[in-house]
Protein backbone atom coordinates (compact mmCIF):
# COMPACT_ATOMS: atom_id res chain seq x y z
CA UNK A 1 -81.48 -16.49 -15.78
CA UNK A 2 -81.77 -19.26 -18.48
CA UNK A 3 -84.27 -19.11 -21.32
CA UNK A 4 -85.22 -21.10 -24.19
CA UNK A 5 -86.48 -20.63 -27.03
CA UNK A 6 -89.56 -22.50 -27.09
CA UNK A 7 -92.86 -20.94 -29.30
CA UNK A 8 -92.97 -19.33 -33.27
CA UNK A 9 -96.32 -18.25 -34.15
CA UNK A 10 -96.75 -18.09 -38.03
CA UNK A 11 -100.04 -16.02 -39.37
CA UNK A 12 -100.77 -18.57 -42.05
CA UNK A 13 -103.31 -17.52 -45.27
CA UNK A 14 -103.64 -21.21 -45.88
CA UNK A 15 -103.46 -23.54 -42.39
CA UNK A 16 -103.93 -26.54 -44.78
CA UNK A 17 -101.08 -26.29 -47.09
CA UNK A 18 -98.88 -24.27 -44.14
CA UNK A 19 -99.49 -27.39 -42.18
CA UNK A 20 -98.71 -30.37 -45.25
CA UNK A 21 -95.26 -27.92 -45.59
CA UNK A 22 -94.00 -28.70 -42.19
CA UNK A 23 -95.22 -32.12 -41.94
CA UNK A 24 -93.61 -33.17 -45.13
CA UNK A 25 -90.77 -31.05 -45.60
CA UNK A 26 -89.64 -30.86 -42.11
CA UNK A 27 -91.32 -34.18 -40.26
CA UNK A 28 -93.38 -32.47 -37.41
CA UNK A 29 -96.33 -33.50 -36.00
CA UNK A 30 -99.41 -31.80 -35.12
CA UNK A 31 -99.72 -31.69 -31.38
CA UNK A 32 -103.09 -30.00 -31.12
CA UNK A 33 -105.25 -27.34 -32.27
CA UNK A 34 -108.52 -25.56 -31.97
CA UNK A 35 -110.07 -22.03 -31.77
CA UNK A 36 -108.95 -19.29 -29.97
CA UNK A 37 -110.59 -16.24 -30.16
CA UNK A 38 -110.72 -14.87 -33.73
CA UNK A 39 -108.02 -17.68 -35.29
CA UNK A 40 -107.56 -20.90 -35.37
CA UNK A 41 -104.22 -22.82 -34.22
CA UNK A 42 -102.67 -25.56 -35.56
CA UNK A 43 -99.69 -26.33 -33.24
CA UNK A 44 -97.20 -28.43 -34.37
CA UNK A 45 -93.59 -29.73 -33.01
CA UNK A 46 -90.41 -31.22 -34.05
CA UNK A 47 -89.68 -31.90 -30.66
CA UNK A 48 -87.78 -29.45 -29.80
CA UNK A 49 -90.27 -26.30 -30.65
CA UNK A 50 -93.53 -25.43 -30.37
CA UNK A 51 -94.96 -23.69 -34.45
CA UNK A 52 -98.12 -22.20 -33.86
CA UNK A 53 -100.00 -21.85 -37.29
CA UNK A 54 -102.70 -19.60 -36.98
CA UNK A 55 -105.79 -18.36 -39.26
CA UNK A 56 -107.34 -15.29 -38.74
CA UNK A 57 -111.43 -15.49 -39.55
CA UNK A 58 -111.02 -13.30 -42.59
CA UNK A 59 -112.99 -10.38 -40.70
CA UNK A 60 -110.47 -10.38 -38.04
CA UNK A 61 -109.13 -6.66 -37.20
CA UNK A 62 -108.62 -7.67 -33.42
CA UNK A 63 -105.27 -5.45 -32.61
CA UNK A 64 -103.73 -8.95 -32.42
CA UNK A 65 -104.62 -9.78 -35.72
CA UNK A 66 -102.59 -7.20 -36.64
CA UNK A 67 -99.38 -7.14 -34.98
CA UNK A 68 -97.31 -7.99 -37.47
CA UNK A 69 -99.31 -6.48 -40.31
CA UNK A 70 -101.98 -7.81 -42.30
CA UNK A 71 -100.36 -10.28 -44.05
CA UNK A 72 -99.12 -14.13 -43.33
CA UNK A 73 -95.79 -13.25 -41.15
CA UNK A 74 -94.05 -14.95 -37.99
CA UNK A 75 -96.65 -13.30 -35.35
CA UNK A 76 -94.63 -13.40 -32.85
CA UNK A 77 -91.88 -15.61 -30.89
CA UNK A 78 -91.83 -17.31 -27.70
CA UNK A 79 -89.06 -18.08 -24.38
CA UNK A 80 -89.55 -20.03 -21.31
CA UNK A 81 -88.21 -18.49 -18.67
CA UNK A 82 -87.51 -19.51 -15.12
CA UNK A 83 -88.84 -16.22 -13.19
CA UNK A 84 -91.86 -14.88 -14.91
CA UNK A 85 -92.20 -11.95 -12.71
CA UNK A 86 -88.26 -11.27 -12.77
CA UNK A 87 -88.08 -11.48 -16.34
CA UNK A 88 -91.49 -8.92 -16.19
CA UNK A 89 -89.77 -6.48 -14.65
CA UNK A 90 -86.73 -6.33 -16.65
CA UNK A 91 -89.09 -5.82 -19.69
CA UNK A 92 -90.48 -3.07 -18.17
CA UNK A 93 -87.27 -1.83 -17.08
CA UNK A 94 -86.06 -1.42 -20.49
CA UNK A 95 -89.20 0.31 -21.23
CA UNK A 96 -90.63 -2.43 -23.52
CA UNK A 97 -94.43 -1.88 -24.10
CA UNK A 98 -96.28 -4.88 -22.23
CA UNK A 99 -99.28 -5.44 -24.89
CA UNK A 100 -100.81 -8.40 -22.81
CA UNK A 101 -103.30 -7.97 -20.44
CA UNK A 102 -102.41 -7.81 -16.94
CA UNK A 103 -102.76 -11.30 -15.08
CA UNK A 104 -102.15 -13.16 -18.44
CA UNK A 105 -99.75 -16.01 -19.53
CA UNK A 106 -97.72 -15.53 -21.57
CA UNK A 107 -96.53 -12.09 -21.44
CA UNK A 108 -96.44 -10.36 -25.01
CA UNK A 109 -94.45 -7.32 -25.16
CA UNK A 110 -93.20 -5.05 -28.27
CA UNK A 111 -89.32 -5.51 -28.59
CA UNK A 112 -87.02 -2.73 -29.39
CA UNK A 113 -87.26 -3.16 -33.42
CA UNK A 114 -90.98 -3.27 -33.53
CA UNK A 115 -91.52 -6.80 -33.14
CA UNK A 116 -93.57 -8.88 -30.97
CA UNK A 117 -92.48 -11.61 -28.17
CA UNK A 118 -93.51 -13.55 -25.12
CA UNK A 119 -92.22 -14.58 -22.00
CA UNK A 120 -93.95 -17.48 -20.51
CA UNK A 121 -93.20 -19.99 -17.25
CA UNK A 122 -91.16 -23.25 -18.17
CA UNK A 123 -92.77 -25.53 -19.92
CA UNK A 124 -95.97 -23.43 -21.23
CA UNK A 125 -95.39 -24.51 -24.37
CA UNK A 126 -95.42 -28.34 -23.19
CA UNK A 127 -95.08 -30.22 -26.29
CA UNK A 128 -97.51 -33.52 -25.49
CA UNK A 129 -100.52 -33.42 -27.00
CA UNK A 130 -103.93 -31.61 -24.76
């Protein structure tokens, strides 16, 4: 069962100067970005890997807001896999907490340390811009 690597979400206390940081230092490229529920994303690539920068509205306390503490941190980290509902069940096999909603893409889940991840089909986190 292959996976890859393919999504870092960084909570971000500055999106502008997060953003100038991996543009200059590192060459990526902003691929799109916009609001999504309480945060904005500002996803960028260098081709090979999808860096979600997000900003919480500074009244966010959504639970998601907060999985990693309420500080800037890497969110959370995201793999493509090639059997979504395989790779489900071996989550919940391990008995991994599923923290997504049922029905929704990608799958977040708790990993044994305390930290948060995603499964998602191949090519989710297509790297073209929307």
């Amino acid at each position: 069962m292959p996976t890859k690597l393919a999504h870092i979400s960084i909570k971000v206390d500055d999106l502008e100067a997060a953003g100038k940081f991996y543009e200059e230092i590192f060459g990526f490229k902003d691929v799109r970005g916009g609001v999504n529920d309480d945060h904005f994303s500002r996803h960028m690539t260098d081709g090979n890997v999808d860096i979600a920068l997000m900003k919480y509205d500074d009244s966010a306390s959504s639970k998601a807001s907060q999985v990693g503490g309420d500080k800037p941190c890497i969110h959370h980290i995201g793999f493509e896999v090639d059997d979504l509902a395989e790779w489900q069940k071996k989550i919940e096999g391990m008995g991994l907490e599923i923290i997504s909603k049922p029905g929704v893409i990608p799958v977040k889940f708790r990993a044994p340390g305390g930290h948060i991840a995603e499964i998602a089909p191949p090519k989710h986190f297509d790297l073209s811009p929307r």
